[in-house]
Protein backbone atom coordinates (compact mmCIF):
# COMPACT_ATOMS: atom_id res chain seq x y z
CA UNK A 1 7.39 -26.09 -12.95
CA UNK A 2 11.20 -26.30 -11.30
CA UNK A 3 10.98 -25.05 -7.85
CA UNK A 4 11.99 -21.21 -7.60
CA UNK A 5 11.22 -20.32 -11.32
CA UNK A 6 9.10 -18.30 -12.82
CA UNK A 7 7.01 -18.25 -16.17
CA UNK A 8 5.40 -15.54 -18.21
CA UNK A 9 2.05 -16.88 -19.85
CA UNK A 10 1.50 -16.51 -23.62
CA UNK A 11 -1.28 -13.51 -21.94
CA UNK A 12 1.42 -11.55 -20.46
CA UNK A 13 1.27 -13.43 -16.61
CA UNK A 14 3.57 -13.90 -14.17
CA UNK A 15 3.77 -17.65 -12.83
CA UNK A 16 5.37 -18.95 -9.70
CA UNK A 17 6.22 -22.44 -8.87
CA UNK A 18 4.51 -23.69 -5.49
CA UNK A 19 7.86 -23.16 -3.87
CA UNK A 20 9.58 -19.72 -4.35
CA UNK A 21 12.50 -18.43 -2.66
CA UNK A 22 14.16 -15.34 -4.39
CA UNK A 23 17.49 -16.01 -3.18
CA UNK A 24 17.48 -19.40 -5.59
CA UNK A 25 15.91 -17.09 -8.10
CA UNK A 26 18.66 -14.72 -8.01
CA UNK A 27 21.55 -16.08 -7.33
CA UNK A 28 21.53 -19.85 -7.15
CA UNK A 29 19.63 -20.26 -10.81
CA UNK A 30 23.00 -18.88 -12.73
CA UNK A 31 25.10 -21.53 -11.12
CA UNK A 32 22.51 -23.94 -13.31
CA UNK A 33 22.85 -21.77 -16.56
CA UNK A 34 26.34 -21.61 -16.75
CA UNK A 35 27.17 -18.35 -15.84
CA UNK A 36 29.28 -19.22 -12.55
CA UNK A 37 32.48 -18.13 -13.66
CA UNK A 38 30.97 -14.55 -14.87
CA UNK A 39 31.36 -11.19 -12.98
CA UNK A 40 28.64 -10.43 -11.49
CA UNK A 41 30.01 -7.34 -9.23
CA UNK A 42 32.62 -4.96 -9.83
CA UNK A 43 33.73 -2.21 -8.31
CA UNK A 44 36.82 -0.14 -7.68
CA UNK A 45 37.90 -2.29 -4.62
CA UNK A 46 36.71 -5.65 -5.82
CA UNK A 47 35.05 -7.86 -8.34
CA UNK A 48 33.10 -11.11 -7.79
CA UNK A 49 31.49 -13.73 -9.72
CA UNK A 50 28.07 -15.85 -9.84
CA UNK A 51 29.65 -18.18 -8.58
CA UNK A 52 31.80 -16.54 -5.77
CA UNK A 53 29.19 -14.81 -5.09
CA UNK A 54 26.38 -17.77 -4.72
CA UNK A 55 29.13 -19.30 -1.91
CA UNK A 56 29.10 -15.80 0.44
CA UNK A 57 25.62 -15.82 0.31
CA UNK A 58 25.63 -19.64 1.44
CA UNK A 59 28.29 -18.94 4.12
CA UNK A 60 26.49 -15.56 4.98
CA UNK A 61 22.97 -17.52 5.63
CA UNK A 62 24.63 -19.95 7.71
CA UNK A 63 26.03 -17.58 9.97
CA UNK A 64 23.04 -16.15 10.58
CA UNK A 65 21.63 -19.31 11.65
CA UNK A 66 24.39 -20.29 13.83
CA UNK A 67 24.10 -16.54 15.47
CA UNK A 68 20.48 -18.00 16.48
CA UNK A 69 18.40 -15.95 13.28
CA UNK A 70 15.00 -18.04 13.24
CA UNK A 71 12.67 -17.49 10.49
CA UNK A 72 10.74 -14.39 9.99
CA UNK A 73 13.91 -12.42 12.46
CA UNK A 74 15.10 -9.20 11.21
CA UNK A 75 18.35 -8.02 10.11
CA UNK A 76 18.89 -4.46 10.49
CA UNK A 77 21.77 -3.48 7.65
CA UNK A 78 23.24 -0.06 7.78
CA UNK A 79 25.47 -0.82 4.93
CA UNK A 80 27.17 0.60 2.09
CA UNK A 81 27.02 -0.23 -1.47
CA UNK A 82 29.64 -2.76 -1.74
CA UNK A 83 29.69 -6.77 -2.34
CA UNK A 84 29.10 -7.62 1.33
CA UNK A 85 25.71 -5.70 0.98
CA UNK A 86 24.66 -8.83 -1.44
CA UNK A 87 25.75 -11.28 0.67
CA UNK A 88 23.88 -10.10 3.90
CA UNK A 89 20.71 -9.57 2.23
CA UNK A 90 20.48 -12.82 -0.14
CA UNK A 91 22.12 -14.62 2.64
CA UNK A 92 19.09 -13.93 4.76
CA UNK A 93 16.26 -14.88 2.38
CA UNK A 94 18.10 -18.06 2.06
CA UNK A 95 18.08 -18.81 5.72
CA UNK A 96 14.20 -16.85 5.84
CA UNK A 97 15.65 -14.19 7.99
CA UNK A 98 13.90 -10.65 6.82
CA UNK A 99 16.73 -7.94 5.47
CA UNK A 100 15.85 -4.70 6.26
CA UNK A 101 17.74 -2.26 4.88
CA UNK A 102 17.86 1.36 5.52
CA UNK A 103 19.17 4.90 4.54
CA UNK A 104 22.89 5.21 5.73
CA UNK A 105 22.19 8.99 5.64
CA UNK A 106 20.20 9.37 8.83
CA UNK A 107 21.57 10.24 12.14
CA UNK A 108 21.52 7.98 15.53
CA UNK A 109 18.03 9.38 16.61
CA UNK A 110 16.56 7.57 12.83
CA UNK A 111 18.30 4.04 13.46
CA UNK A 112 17.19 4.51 16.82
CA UNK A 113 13.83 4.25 15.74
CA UNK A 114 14.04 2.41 13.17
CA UNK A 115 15.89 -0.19 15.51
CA UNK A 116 12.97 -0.19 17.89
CA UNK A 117 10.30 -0.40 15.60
CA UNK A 118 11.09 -3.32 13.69
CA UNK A 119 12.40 -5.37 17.30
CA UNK A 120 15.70 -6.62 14.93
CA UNK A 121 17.29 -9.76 16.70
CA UNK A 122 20.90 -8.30 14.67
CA UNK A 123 21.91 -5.12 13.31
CA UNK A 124 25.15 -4.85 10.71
CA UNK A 125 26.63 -1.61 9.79
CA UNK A 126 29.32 -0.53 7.76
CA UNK A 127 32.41 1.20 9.63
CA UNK A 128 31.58 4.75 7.58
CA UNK A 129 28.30 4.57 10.18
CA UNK A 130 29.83 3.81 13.36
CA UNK A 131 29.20 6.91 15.39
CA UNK A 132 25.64 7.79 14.37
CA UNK A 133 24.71 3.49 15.19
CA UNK A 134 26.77 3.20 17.95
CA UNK A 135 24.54 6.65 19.70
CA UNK A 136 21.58 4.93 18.35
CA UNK A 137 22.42 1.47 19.98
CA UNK A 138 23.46 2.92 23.73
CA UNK A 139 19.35 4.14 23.31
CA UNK A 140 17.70 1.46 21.57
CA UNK A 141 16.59 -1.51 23.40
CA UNK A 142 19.28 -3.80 22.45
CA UNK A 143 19.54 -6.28 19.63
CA UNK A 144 20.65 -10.23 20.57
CA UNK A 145 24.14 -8.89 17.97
CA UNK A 146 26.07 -6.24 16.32
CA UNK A 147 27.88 -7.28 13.69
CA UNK A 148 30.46 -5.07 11.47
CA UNK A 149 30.07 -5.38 7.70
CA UNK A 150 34.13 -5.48 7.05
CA UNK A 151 34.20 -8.67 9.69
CA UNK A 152 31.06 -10.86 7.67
CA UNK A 153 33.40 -12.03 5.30
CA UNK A 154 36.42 -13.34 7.89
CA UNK A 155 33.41 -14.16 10.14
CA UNK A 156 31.78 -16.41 8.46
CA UNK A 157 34.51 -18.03 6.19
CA UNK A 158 34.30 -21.31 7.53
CA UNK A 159 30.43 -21.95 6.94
CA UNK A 160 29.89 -24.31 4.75
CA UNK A 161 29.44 -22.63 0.91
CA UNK A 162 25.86 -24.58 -0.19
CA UNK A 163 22.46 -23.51 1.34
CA UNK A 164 19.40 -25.26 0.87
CA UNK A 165 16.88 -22.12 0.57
CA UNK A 166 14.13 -21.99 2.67
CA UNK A 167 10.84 -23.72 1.80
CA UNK A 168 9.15 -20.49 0.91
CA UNK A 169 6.09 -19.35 -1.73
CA UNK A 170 6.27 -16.31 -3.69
CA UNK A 171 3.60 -14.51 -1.26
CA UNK A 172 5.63 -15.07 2.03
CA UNK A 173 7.06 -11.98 3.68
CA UNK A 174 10.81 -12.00 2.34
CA UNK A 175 12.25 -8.20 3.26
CA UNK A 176 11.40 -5.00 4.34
CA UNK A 177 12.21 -1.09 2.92
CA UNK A 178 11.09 1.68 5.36
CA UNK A 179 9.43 4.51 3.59
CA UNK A 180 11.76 7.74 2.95
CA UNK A 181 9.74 9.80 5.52
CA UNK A 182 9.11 12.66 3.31
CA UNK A 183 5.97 13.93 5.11
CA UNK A 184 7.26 12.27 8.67
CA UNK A 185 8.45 8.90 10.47
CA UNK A 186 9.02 6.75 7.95
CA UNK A 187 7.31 3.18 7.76
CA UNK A 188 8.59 -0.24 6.95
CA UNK A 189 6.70 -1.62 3.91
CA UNK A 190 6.69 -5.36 3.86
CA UNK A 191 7.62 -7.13 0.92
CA UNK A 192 7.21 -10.83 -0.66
CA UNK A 193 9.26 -12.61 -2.43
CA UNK A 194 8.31 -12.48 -5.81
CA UNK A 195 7.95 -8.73 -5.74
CA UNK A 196 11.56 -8.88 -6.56
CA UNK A 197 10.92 -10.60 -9.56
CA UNK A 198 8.02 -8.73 -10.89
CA UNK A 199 9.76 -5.66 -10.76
CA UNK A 200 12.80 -7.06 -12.56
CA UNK A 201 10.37 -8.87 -14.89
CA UNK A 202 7.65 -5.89 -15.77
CA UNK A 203 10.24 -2.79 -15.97
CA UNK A 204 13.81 -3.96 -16.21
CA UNK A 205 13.08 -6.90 -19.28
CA UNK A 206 9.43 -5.49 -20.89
CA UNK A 207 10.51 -1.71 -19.88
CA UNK A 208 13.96 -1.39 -20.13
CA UNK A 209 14.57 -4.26 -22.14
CA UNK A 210 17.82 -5.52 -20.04
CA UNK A 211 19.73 -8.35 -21.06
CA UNK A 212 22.43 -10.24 -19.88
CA UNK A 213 24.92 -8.78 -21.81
CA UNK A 214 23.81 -4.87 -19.83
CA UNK A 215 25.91 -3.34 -17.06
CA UNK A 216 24.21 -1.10 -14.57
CA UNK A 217 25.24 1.74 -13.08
CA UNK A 218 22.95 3.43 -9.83
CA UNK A 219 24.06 6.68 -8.89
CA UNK A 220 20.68 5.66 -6.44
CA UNK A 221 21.88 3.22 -3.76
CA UNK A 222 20.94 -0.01 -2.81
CA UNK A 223 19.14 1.19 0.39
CA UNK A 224 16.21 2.30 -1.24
CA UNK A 225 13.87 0.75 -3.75
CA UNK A 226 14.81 2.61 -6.71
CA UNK A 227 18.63 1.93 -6.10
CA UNK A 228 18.02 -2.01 -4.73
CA UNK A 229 16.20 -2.93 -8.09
CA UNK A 230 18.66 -0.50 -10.53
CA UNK A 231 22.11 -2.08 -9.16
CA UNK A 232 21.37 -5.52 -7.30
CA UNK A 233 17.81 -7.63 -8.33
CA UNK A 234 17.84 -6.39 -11.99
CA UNK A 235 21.38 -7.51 -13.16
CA UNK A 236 21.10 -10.86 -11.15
CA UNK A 237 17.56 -11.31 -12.84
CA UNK A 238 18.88 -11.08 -16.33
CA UNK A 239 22.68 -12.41 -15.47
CA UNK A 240 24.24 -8.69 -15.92
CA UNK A 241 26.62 -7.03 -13.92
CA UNK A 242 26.11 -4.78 -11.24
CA UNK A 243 28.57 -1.62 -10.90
CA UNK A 244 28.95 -0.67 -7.21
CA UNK A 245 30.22 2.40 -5.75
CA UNK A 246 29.81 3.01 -1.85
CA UNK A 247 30.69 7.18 -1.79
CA UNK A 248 28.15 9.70 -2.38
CA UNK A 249 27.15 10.37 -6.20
CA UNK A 250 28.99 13.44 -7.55
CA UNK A 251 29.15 14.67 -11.13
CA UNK A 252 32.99 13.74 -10.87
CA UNK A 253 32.52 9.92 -9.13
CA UNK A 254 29.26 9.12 -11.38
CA UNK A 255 31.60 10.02 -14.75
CA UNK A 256 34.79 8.01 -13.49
CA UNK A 257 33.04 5.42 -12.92
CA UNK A 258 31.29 5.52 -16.37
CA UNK A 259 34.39 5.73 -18.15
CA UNK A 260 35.61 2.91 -16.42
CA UNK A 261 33.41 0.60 -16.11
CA UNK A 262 31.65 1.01 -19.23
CA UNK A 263 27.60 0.60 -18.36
CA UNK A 264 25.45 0.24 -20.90
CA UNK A 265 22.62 1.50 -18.19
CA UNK A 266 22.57 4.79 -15.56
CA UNK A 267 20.35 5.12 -13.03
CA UNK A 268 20.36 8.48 -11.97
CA UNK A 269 18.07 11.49 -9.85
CA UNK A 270 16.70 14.66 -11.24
CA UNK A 271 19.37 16.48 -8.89
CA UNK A 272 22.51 14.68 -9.84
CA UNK A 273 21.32 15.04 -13.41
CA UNK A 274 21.27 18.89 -12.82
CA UNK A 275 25.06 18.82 -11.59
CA UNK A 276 26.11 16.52 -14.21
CA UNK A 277 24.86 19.39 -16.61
CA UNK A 278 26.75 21.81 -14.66
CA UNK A 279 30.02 19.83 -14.66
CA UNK A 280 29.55 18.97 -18.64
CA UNK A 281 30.22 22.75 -18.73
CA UNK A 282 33.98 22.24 -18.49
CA UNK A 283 34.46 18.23 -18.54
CA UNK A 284 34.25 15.78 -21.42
CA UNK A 285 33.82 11.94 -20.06
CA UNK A 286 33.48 9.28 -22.42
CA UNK A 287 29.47 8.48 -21.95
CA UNK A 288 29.29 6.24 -25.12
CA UNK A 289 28.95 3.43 -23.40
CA UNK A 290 25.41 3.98 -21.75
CA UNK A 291 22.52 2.91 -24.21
CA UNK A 292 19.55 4.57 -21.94
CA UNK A 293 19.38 6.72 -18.60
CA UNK A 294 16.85 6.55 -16.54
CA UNK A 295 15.29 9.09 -13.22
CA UNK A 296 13.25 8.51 -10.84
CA UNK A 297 12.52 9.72 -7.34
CA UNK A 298 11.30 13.63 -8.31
CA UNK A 299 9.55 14.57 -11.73
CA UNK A 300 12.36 14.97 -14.16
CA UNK A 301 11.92 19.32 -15.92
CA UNK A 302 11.44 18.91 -19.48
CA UNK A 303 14.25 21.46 -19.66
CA UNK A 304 16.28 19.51 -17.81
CA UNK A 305 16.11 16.13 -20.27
CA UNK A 306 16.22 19.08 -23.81
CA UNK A 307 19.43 20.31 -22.18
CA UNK A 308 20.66 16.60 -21.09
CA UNK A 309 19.94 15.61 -24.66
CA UNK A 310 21.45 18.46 -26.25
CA UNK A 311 24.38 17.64 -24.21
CA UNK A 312 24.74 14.35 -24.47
CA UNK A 313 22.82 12.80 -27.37
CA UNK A 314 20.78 10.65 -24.73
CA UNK A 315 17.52 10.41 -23.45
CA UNK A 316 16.43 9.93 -19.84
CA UNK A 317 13.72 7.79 -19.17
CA UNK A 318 11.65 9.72 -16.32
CA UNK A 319 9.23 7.45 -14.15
CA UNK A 320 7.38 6.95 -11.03
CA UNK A 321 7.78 4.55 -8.13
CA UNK A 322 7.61 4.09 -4.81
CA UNK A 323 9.04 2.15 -1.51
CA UNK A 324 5.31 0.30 -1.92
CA UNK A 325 5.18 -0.32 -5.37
CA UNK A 326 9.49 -1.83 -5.16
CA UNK A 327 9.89 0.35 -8.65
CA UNK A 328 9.04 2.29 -10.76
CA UNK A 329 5.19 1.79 -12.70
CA UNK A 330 4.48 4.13 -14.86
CA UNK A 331 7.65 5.30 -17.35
CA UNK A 332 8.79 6.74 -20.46
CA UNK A 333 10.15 4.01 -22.64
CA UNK A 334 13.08 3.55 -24.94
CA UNK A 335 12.03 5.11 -28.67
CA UNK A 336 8.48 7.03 -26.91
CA UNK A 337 9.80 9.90 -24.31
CA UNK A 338 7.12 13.14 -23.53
CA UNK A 339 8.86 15.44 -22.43
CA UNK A 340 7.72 16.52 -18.66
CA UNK A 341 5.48 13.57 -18.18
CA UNK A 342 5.90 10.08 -16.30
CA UNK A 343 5.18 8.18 -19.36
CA UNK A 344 2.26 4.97 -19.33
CA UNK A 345 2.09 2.29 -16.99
CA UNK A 346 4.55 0.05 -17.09
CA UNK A 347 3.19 -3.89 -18.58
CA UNK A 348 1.45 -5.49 -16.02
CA UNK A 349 0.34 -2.51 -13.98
CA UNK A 350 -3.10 -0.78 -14.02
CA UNK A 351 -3.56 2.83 -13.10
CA UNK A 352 -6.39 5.37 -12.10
CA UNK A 353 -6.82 8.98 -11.43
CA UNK A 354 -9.55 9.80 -8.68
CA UNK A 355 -11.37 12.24 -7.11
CA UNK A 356 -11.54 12.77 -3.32
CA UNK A 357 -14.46 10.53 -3.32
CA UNK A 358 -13.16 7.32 -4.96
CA UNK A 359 -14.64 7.98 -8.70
CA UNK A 360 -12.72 7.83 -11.59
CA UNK A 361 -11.65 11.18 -13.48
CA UNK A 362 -11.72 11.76 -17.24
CA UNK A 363 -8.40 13.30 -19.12
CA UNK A 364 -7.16 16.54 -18.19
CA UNK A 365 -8.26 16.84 -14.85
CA UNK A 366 -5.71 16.16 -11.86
CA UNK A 367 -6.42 14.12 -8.74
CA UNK A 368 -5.07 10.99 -6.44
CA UNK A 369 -3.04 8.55 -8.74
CA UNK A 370 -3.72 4.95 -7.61
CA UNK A 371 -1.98 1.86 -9.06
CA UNK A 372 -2.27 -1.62 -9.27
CA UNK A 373 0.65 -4.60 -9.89
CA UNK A 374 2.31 -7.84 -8.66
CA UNK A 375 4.74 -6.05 -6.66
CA UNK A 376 2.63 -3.93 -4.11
CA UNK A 377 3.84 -4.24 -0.60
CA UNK A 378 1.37 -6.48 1.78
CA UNK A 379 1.15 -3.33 4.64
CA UNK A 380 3.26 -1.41 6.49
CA UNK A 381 4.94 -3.14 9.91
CA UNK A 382 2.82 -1.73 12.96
CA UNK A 383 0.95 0.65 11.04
CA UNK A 384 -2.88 -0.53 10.15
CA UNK A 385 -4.49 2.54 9.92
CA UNK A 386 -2.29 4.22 7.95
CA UNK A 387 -2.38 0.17 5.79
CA UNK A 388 -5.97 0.16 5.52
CA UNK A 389 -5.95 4.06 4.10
CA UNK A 390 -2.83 3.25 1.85
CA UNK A 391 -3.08 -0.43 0.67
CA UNK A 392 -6.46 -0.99 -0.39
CA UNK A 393 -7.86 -4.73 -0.32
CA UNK A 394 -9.02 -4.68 -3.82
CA UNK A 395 -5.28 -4.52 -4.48
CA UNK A 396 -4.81 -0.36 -5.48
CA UNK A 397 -1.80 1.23 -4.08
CA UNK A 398 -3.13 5.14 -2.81
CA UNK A 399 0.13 6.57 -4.08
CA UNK A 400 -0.65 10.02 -2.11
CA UNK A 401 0.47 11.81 -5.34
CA UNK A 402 -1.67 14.29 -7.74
CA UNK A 403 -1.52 13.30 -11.44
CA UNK A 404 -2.90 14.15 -14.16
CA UNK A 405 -3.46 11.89 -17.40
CA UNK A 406 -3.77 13.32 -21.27
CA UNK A 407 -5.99 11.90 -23.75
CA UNK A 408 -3.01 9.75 -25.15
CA UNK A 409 -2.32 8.10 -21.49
CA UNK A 410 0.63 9.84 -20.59
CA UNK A 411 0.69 10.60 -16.75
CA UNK A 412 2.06 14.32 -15.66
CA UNK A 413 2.91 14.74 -12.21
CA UNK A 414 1.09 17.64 -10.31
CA UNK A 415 3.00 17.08 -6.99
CA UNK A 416 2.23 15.26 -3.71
CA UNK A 417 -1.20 15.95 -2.54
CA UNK A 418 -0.16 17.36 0.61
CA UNK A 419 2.11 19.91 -1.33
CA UNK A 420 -0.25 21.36 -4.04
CA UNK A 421 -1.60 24.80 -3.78
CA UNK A 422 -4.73 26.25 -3.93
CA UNK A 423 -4.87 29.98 -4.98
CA UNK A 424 -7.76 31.87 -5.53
CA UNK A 425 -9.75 28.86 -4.87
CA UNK A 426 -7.79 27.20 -7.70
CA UNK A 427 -5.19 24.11 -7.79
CA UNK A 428 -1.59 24.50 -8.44
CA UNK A 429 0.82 22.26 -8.91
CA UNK A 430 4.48 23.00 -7.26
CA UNK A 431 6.18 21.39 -10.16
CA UNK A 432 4.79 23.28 -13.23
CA UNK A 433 6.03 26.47 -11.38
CA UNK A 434 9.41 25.29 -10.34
CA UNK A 435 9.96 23.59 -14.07
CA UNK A 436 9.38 27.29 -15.19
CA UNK A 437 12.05 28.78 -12.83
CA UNK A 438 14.49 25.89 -13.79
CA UNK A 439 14.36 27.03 -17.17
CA UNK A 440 16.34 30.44 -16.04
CA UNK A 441 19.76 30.12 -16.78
CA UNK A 442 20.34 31.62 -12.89
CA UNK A 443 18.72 28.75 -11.38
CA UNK A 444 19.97 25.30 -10.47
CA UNK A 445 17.16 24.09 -8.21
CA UNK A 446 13.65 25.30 -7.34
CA UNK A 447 11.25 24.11 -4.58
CA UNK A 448 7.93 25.97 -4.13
CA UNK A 449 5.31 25.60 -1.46
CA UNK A 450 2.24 27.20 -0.30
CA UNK A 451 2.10 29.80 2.50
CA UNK A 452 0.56 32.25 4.30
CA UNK A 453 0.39 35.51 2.79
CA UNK A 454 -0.22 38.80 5.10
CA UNK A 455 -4.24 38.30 4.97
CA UNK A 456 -3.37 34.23 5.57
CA UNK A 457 -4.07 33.58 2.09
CA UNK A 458 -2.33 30.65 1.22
CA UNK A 459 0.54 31.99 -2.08
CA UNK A 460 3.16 30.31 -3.63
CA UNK A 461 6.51 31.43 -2.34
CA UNK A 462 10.24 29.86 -3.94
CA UNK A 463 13.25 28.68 -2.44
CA UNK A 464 16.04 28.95 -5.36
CA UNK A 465 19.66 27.12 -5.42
CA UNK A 466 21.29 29.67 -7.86
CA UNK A 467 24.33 28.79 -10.11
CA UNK A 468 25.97 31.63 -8.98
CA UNK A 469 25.01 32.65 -5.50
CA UNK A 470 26.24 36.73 -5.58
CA UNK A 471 23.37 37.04 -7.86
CA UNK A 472 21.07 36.94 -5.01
CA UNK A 473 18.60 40.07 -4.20
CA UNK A 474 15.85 41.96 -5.25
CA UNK A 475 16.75 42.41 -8.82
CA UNK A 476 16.84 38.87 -9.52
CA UNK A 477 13.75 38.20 -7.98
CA UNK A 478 12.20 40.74 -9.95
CA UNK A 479 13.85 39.07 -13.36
CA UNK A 480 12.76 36.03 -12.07
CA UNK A 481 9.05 37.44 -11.54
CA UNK A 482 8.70 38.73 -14.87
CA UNK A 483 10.11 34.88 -16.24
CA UNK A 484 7.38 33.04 -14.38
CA UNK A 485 4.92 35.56 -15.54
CA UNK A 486 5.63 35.18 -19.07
CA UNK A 487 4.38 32.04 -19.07
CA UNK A 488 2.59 30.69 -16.28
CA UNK A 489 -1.33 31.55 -15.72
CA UNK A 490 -1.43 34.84 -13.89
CA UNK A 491 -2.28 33.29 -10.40
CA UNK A 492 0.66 30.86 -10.36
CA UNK A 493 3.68 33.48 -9.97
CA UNK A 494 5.76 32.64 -6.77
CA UNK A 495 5.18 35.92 -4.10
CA UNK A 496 8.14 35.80 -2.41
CA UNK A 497 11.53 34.30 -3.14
CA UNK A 498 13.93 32.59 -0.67
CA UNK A 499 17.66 32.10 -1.51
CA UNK A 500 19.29 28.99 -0.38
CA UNK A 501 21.98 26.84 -0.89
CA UNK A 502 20.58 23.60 -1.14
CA UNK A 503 17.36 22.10 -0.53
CA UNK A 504 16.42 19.10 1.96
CA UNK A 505 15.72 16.23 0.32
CA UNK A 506 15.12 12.65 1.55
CA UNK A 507 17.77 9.90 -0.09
CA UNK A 508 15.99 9.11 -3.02
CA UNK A 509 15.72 12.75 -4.05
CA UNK A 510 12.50 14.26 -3.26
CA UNK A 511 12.46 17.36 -2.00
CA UNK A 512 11.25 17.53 1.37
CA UNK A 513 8.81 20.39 0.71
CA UNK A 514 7.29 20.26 4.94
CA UNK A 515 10.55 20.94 5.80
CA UNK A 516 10.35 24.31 3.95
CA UNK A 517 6.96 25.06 4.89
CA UNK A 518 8.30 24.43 8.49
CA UNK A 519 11.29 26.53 8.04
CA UNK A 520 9.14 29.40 6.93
């Protein structure tokens, strides 16, 4: 086998050649088919092709090396979603320096950390960032170099624009993704090389069924695992095109960008899909471009994909992942969508529902999803306990979520298993109630956790984003009371609702539900 490449057996396996480096995989390989003088980015500011784009990762890998970068070194990027993002992070694998990219949302205490923890030798961040990295540098213990993202280009121009990849196998370390901290600090899960691939390989060609002729779209951006696969390892895996837009994703940016650009694939969140809806109230954008949408990040209402389809003619391909996993492993598919499910596991991925005690669980009865794939992360960076408890060494992934799995083998989400509720000494899940309140025509967004009542029984209380916020009070609630009543088991109605104007939620969409219960 060529060096870099990859094979899929006639049984459905993934093999690597002896010497792997995703950054030949990538972005070197299309140079070889032919496809240099293709886009491969676009983007309201810019476009670049293969092959442009195969030199600035050669020039960008250099200039790491002539900063000093050694092997196994990481890069720190606080960057947004724009060509330069690319460059940095496939420039790195090429020279074996580790990207680690994180959440451009967080404030200078977060990169502080995040600085400290993983001891980077050079941190880049975008100019948007400045003020939040520039507090979190004057208190980190300070990095060999700082780099600006707008100077990499002018920076390193003069580095040569071919890069022999690093003698590397498919198992070596090759990048990092911190966790989104939804239940605390987050952790830095520590990825190989050809977890890239698998991901690209299992969901985005046997899932999805990408080509090279798809565009792709990520509302989700790059900084995360859902958004890294959706708009930069999947379109270089198949020789697509990756659509790139560094603001934040409203209704009004997501459907410019559609009608502009013309994807044939959206990558979306359960939240932005709620304020597309609302926005489709008055606006008509041109979606006929987009042959399948997909969520991710927070289990997609059934009533929000009826009124998506109703809406739109589309479905929206709901699915699981996680920072651990890379993507997402267990999804709806094109042509076989349940409504208010997470689908089957996705080819090449094995998964079990288990009691507290490790044993398996028959249909119908909810408990701790664990999976099992190419793609799993090796551990998290300075964290063994919480490795040993998480990443199992017969290969499952404890995904810390609740699940439940029918007698077809669809998977329902129940909720994380710190956030389900036990009333009257019986489990709920969070989700079925707030589906049921998201079905009012009042409510945009519903979060519900469990707490203390007046006798410290532990109740389900709400906190509800309404459409129209004057609406508020105790008649409402009591409307809303009666809704969940009519068809939720009698134990499951929410005691006390909150009114709020947003919810917290980590980048990738989750609702931070501790945050409420803290709050409280």
């Amino acid at each position: 086998m060529d060096a870099h490449a990859v094979s899929v057996t006639p049984a459905g396996e993934l093999r690597f050649a002896a010497r792997f480096n995703a950054a030949a995989a990538f972005v070197d390989r299309h140079l070889r088919d032919g496809r240099g003088e293709r886009l491969a980015i676009v983007s309201e500011e810019q476009q670049v092709t293969y092959r442009q784009l195969a030199e600035r990762v050669a020039r960008c890998g250099h200039g790491l090396r002539r900063l000093g970068l050694e092997p196994g070194d990481r890069l720190l990027m606080i960057v947004a979603d724009r060509p330069v993002f690319f460059d940095l992070f496939w420039g790195a694998i090429k020279a074996g320096v580790v990207p680690v990219p994180v959440n451009t949302l967080l404030r200078a205490e977060d990169f502080r950390y995040m600085i400290d923890d993983s001891t980077a030798r050079a941190v880049v961040f975008s100019a948007a960032y400045a003020g939040e990295v520039e507090s979190a540098l004057a208190a980190a213990k300070p990095p060999a170099h700082v780099l600006r993202a707008e100077e990499i280009g002018e920076r390193f121009a003069q580095e040569r624009p071919v890069l022999e990849p690093l003698s590397t196998r498919a198992e070596d370390d090759c990048f990092w993704l911190y966790s989104s901290g939804s239940t605390g600090r987050p952790k830095a899960a520590v990825h190989a090389h050809r977890d890239l691939a698998v991901t690209a390989q299992r969901y985005g060609v046997e899932t999805l069924g990408m080509g090279s002729g798809d565009v792709f779209f990520s509302a989700a951006k790059l900084f995360f695992a859902y958004g890294l696969g959706n708009a930069m390892s999947f379109p270089l895996w198949v020789g697509g095109r990756a659509v790139l837009a560094p603001e934040r994703p409203t209704p009004e940016l997501t459907f410019r960008i559609i009608e502009r650009f013309r994807p044939t694939l959206y990558f979306g969140v359960p939240t932005l899909y709620a304020a597309q809806l609302e926005a489709l109230e008055t606006a008509q954008p041109d979606l006929s471009s987009l042959r399948l949408c997909v969520s991710a990040g927070e289990a997609l209402p059934a009533d929000l994909l009826r009124r998506w389809r109703e809406r739109t003619g589309l479905d929206i391909l709901d699915g699981i992942g996680s920072t651990e996993a890379l993507h997402i492993f267990i999804s709806n598919r094109p042509g076989d969508v349940r409504p208010g499910t997470s689908g089957r596991p996705v080819p090449g991925y094995e998964a079990r529902i288990v009691d507290a005690r490790g044993r398996d669980l028959p249909p119908g009865e909810p408990g701790r999803l664990l999976i099992r794939g190419g793609s799993i992360a090796s551990r998290y960076w300075n964290h063994p306990e919480k490795t040993a408890a998480t990443m199992r060494p017969d290969g499952w992934l404890d995904t810390g979520d609740v699940y439940v799995r029918d007698a077809d083998g669809y998977y329902t989400c129940c909720g994380r298993g710190d956030d389900m509720i036990k009333v009257g000494g019986i489990w709920c899940s969070p989700l079925e109630i707030e589906a049921r309140l998201i079905e009012h025509p009042a409510v945009v967004e519903a979060a519900v956790v469990g707490l203390p009542d007046a006798h410290g029984l532990i109740k389900p209380e709400a906190f509800v984003v309404l459409a129209d916020s004057t609406r508020a009070g105790d008649d409402l609630a009591a409307e809303l009371l009666a809704w969940c009543k009519a068809a939720l088991a009698p134990y499951k109605y929410p005691r006390r609702f909150h009114w709020c104007d947003d919810l917290p939620k980590t980048a990738t969409g989750k609702i931070q539900r501790f945050k409420l219960r803290q709050s409280a």
